[in-house]
Protein backbone atom coordinates (compact mmCIF):
# COMPACT_ATOMS: atom_id res chain seq x y z
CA UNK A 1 50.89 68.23 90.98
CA UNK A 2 47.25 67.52 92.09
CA UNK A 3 48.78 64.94 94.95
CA UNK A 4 51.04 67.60 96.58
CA UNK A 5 48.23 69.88 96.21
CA UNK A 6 45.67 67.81 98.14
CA UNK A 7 48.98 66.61 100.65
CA UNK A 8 49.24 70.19 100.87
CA UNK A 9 45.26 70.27 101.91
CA UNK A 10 45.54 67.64 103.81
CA UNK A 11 48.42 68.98 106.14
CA UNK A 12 47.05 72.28 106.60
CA UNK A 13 43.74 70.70 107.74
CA UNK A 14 45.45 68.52 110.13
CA UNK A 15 47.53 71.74 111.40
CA UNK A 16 44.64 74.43 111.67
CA UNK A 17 43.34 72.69 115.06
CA UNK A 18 47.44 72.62 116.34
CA UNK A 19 47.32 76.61 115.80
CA UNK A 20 44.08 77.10 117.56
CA UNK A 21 45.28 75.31 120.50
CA UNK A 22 46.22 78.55 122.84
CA UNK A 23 44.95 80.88 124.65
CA UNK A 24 46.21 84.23 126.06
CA UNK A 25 46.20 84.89 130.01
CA UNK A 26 46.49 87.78 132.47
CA UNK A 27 46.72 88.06 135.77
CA UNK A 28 45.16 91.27 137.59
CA UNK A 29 43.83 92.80 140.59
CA UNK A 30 46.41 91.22 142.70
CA UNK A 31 45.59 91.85 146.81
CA UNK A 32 46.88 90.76 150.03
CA UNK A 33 44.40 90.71 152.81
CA UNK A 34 45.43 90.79 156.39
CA UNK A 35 44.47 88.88 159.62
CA UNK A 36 43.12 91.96 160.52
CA UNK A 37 40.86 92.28 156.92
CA UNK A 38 42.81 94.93 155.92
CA UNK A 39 43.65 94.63 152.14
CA UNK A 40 46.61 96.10 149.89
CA UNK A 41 46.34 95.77 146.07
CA UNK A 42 48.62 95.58 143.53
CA UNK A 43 50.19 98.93 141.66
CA UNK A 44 52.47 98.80 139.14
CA UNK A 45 56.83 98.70 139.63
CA UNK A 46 58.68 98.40 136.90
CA UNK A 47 57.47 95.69 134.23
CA UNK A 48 55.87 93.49 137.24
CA UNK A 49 52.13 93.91 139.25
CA UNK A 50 53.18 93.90 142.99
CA UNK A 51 51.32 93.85 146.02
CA UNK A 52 52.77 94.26 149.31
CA UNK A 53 51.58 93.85 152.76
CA UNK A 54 53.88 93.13 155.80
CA UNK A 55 56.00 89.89 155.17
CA UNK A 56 54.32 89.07 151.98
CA UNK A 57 54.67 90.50 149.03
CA UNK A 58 53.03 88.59 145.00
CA UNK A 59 54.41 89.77 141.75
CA UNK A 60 53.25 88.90 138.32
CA UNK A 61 53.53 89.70 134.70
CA UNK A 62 51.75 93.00 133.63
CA UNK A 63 51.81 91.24 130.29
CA UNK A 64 49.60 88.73 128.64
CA UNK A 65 51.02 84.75 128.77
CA UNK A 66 50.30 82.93 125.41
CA UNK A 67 49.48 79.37 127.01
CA UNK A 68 48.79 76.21 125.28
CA UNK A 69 47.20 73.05 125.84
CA UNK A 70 49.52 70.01 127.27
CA UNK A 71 52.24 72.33 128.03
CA UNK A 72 54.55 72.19 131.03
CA UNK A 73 52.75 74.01 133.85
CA UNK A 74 53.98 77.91 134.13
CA UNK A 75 53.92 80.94 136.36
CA UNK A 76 51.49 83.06 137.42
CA UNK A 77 51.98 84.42 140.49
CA UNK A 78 55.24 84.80 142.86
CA UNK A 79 54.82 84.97 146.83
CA UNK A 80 57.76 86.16 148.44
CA UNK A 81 57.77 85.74 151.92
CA UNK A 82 60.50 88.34 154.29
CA UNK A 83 63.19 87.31 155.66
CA UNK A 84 62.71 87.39 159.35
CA UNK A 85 59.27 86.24 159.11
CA UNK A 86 57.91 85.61 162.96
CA UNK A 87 55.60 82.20 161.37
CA UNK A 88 53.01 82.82 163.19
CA UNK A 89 52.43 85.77 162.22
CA UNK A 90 51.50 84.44 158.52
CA UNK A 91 47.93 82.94 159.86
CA UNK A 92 45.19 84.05 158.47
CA UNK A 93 46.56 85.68 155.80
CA UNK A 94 45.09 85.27 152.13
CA UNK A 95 46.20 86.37 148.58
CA UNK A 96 43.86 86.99 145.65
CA UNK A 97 44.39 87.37 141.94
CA UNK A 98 41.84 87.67 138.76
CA UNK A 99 42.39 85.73 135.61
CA UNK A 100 41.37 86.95 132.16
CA UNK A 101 41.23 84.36 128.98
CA UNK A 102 41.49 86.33 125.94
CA UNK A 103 40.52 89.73 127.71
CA UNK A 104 37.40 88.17 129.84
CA UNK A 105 37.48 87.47 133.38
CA UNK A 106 36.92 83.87 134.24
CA UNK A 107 37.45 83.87 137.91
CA UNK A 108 39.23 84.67 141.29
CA UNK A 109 41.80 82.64 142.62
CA UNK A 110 42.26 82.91 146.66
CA UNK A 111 44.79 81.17 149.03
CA UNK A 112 45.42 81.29 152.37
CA UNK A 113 48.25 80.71 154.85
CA UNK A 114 47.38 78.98 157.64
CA UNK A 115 49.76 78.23 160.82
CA UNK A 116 49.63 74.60 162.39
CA UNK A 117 49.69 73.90 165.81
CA UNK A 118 52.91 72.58 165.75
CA UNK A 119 54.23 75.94 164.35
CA UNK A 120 53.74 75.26 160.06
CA UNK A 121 52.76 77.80 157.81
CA UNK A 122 51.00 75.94 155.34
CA UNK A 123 49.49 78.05 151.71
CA UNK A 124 45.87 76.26 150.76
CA UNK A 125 44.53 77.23 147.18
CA UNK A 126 40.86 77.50 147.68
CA UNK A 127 39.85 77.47 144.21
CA UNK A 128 42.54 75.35 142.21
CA UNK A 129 40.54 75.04 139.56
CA UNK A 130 39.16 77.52 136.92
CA UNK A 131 37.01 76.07 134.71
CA UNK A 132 35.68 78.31 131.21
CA UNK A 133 34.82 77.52 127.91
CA UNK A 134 37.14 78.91 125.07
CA UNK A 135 38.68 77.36 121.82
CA UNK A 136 35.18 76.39 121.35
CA UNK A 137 35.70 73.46 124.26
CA UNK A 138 35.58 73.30 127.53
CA UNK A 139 38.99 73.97 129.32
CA UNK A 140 40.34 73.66 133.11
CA UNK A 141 43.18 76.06 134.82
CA UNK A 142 44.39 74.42 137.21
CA UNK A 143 46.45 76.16 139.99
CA UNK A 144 49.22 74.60 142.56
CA UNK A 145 51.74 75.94 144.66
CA UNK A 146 55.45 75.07 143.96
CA UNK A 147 57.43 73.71 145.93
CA UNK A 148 54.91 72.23 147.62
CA UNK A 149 56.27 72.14 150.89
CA UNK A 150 54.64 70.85 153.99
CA UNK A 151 55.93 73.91 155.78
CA UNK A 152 56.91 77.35 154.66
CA UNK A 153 59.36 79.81 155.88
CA UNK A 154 61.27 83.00 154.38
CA UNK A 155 61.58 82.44 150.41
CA UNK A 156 59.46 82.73 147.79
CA UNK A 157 56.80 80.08 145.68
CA UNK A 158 55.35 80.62 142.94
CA UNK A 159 51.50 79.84 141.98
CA UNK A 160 51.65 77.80 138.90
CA UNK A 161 48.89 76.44 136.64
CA UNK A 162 48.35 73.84 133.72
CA UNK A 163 45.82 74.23 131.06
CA UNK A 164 43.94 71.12 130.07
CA UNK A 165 40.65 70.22 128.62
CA UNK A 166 37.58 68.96 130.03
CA UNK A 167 34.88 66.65 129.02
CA UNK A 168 31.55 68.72 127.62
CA UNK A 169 28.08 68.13 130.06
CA UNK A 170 26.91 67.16 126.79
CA UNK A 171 29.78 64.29 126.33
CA UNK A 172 29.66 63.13 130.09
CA UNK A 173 25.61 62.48 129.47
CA UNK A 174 26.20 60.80 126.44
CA UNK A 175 28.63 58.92 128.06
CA UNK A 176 26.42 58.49 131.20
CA UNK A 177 23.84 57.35 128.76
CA UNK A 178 25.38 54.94 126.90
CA UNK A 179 26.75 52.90 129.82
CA UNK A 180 23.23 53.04 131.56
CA UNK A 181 21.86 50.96 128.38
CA UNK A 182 25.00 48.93 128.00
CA UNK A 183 24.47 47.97 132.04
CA UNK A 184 20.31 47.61 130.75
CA UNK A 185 21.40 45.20 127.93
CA UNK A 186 23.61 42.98 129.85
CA UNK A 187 21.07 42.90 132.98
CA UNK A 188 18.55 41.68 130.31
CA UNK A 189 20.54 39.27 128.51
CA UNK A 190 21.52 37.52 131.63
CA UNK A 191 17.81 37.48 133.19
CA UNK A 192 16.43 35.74 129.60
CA UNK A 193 19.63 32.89 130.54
């Protein structure tokens, strides 16, 4: 009885960090600003935020995303872009959206579509990565566009993002610290050769 109790211990132990592993996203204040600065924001239709401005229009969740570490990447954002887009007119166009861990704001994301000379739209994430400390760690959103294709036309893409976690300052100059005076020793034991 007292080994199943401490195997009992034991697994719970090992399983408490496994639960604490997750977070809880939202994605607000969606806006579309034009080429000409002016700006749209998002209002609520039916369970989705939407914003809408000329030939693009971004959708996400009203609803919180429970996201854990490792996992596949996921949503956050949909761009539809009109059918019967003119391409060009896309330049200069950016997209905005806020993103709350556990009910706090921990940053603005912003991309822009920009039109090549050789007539391709292509969608730049300024900020692709979010970087916050929560689970009592340091963590890293970051954000991509999928597909991501060279050019883009009529369709839609969503804005996806992966959580991961990121070294501490505190680790990286320990780290930094420890290979300085492993680099000191060596230099020192070859100079006394």
């Amino acid at each position: 009885m007292k080994r199943l109790s401490v195997l009992c211990l034991l697994l719970f132990t090992l399983a408490i960090p496994a639960l604490a592993d997750s977070i809880t996203l939202k994605f607000t204040g969606l806006s579309i600003t034009n080429p000409g600065g002016q700006t749209t924001t998002g209002s609520v239709m039916g369970t989705d935020l939407v914003a809408s401005s000329g030939p693009l229009m971004l959708k996400t969740p009203t609803s919180s995303l429970t996201v854990s570490l490792g996992q596949n990447p996921f949503d956050t954002v949909w761009l539809f872009i009109a059918p019967n887009t003119p391409i060009a007119s896309l330049n200069g166009y950016q997209l905005s959206f806020g993103t709350e861990v556990n009910g706090k704001l921990v940053g603005t994301v912003t991309a822009t579509l920009s039109v090549r000379s050789d007539g391709i739209a292509v969608a730049t994430i300024l900020n692709p990565a979010l970087v916050f400390q929560g689970l009592d760690r340091y963590l890293q959103l970051s954000f991509f566009i999928t597909p991501n294709p060279l050019g883009i036309g009529p369709g839609n893409y969503d804005v996806q993002a992966r959580l991961s976690e990121v070294p501490e300052p505190q680790t990286l100059g320990l780290l930094s610290l420890g290979l300085l005076t492993g680099a000191s020793y060596l230099r020192r034991r070859r100079q006394l050769r």
